[in-house]
C-alpha atoms as a PDB file:
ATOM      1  CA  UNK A   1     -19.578  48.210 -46.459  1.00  0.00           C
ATOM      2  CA  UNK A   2     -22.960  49.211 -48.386  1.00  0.00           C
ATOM      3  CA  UNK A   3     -26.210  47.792 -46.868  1.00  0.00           C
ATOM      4  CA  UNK A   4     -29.226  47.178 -49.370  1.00  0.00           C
ATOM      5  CA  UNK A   5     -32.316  45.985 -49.384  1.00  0.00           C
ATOM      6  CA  UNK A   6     -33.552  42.666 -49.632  1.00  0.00           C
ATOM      7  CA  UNK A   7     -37.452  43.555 -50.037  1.00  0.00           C
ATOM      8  CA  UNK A   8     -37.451  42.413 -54.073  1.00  0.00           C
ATOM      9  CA  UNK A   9     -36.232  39.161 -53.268  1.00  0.00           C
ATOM     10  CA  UNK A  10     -38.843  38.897 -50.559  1.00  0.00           C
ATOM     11  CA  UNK A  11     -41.994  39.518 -52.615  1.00  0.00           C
ATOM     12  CA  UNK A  12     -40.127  36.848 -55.305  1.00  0.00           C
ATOM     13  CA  UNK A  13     -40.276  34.095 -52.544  1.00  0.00           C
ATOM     14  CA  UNK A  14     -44.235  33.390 -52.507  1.00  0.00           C
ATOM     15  CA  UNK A  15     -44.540  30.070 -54.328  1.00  0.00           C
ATOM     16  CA  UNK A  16     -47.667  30.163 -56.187  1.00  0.00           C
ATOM     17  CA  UNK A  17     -47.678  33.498 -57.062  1.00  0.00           C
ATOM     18  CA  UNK A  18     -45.839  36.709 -56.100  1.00  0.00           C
ATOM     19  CA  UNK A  19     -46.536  39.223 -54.014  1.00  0.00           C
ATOM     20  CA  UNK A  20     -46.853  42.579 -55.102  1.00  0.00           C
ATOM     21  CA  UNK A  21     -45.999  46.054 -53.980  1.00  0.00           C
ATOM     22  CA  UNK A  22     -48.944  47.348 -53.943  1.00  0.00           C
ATOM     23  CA  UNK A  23     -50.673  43.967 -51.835  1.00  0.00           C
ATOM     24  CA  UNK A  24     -47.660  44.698 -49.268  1.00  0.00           C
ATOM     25  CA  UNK A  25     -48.401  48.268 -48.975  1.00  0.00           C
ATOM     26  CA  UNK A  26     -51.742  47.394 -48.567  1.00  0.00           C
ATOM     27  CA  UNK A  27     -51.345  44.674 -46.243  1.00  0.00           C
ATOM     28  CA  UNK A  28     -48.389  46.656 -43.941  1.00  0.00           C
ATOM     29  CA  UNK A  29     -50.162  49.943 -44.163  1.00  0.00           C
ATOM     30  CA  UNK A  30     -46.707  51.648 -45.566  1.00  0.00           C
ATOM     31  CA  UNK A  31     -47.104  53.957 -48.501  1.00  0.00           C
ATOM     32  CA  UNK A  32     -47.135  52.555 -52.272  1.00  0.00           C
ATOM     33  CA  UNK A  33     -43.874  54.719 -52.658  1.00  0.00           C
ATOM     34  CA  UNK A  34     -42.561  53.495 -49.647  1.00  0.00           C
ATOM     35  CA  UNK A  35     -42.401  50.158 -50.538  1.00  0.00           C
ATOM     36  CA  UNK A  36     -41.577  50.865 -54.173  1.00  0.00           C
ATOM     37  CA  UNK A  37     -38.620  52.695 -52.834  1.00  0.00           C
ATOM     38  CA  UNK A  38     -37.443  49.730 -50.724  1.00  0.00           C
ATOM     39  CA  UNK A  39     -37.885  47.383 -53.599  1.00  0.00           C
ATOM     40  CA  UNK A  40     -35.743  49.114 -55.760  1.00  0.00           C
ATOM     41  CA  UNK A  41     -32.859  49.736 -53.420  1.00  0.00           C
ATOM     42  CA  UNK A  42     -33.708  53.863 -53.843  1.00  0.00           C
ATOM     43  CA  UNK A  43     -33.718  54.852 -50.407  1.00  0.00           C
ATOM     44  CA  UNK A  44     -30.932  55.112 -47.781  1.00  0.00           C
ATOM     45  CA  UNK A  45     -33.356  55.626 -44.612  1.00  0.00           C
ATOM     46  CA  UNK A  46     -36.194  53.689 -43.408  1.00  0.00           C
ATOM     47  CA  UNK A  47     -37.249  53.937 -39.912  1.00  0.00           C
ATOM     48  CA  UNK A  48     -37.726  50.943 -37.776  1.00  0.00           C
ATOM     49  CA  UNK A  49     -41.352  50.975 -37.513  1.00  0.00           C
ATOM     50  CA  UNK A  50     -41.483  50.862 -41.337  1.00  0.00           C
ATOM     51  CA  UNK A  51     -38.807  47.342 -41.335  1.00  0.00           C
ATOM     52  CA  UNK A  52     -41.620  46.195 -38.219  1.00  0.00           C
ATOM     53  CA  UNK A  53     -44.996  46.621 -40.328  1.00  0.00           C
ATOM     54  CA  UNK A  54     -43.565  45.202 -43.453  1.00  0.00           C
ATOM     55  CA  UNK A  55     -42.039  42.241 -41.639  1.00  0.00           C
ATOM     56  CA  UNK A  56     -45.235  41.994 -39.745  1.00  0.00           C
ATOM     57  CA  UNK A  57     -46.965  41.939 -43.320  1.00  0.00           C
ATOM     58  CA  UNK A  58     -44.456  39.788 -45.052  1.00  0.00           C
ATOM     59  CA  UNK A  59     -45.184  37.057 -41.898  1.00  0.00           C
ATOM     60  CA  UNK A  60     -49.158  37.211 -42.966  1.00  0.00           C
ATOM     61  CA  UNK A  61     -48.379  36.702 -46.118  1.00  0.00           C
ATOM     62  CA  UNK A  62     -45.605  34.431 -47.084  1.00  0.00           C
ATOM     63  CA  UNK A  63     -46.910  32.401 -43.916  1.00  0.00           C
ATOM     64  CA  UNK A  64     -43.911  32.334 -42.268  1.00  0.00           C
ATOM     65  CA  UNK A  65     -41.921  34.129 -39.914  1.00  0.00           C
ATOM     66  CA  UNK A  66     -39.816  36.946 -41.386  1.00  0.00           C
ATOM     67  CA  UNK A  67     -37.671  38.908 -39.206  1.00  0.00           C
ATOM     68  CA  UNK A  68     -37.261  42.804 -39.769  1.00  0.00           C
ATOM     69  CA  UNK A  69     -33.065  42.088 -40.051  1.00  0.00           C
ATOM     70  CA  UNK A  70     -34.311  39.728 -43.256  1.00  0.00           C
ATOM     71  CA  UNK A  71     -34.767  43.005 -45.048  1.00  0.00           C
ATOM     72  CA  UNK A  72     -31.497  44.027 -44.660  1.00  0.00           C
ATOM     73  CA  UNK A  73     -28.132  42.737 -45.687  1.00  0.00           C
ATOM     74  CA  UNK A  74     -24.578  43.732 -46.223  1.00  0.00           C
ATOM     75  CA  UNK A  75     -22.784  43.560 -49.643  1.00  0.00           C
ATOM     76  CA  UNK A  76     -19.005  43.905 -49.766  1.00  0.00           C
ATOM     77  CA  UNK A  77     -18.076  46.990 -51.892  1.00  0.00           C
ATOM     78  CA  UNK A  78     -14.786  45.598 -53.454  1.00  0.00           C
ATOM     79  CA  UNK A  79     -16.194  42.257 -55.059  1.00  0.00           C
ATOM     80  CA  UNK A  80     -19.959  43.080 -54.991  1.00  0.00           C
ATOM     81  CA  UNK A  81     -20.999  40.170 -53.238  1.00  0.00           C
ATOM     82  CA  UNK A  82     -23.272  39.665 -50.267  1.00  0.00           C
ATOM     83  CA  UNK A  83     -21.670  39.667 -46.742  1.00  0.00           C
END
């Protein structure tokens, strides 16, 4: 089963307005590309420190607590859905 992640949906959940990449890069310290890369589901790799810093950042700025495994999620390959 395919992992991909859920970083887009993240920067979608701030209420009065969203975040952007480039704020989060800012904010987490992790490269423009980096995060652009997340975002778009274009990268296979990312190293735990980079999941820690952008949950870390995501925490500050959605003012609440947002686990590094919230980036993350399993999607079933036969039906496309989320597992």
């Amino acid at each position: 089963m395919p992992v991909r992640f859920r970083l887009g949906e993240l920067l979608e959940e701030r209420q009065v307005e969203p975040i952007g990449q480039s704020e989060l890069a800012r904010e987490s310290g992790v490269s423009f590309a980096t995060v652009n890369a997340i975002a778009n589901n274009r990268t296979a790799q990312v190293s735990l420190e980079t999941l820690d810093k952008l949950s870390a950042a995501l925490t500050r700025l959605l003012k609440r607590a947002v686990q590094p495994g919230e980036l993350v999620e399993r999607v079933s390959e036969r039906r496309g859905k989320r597992g």
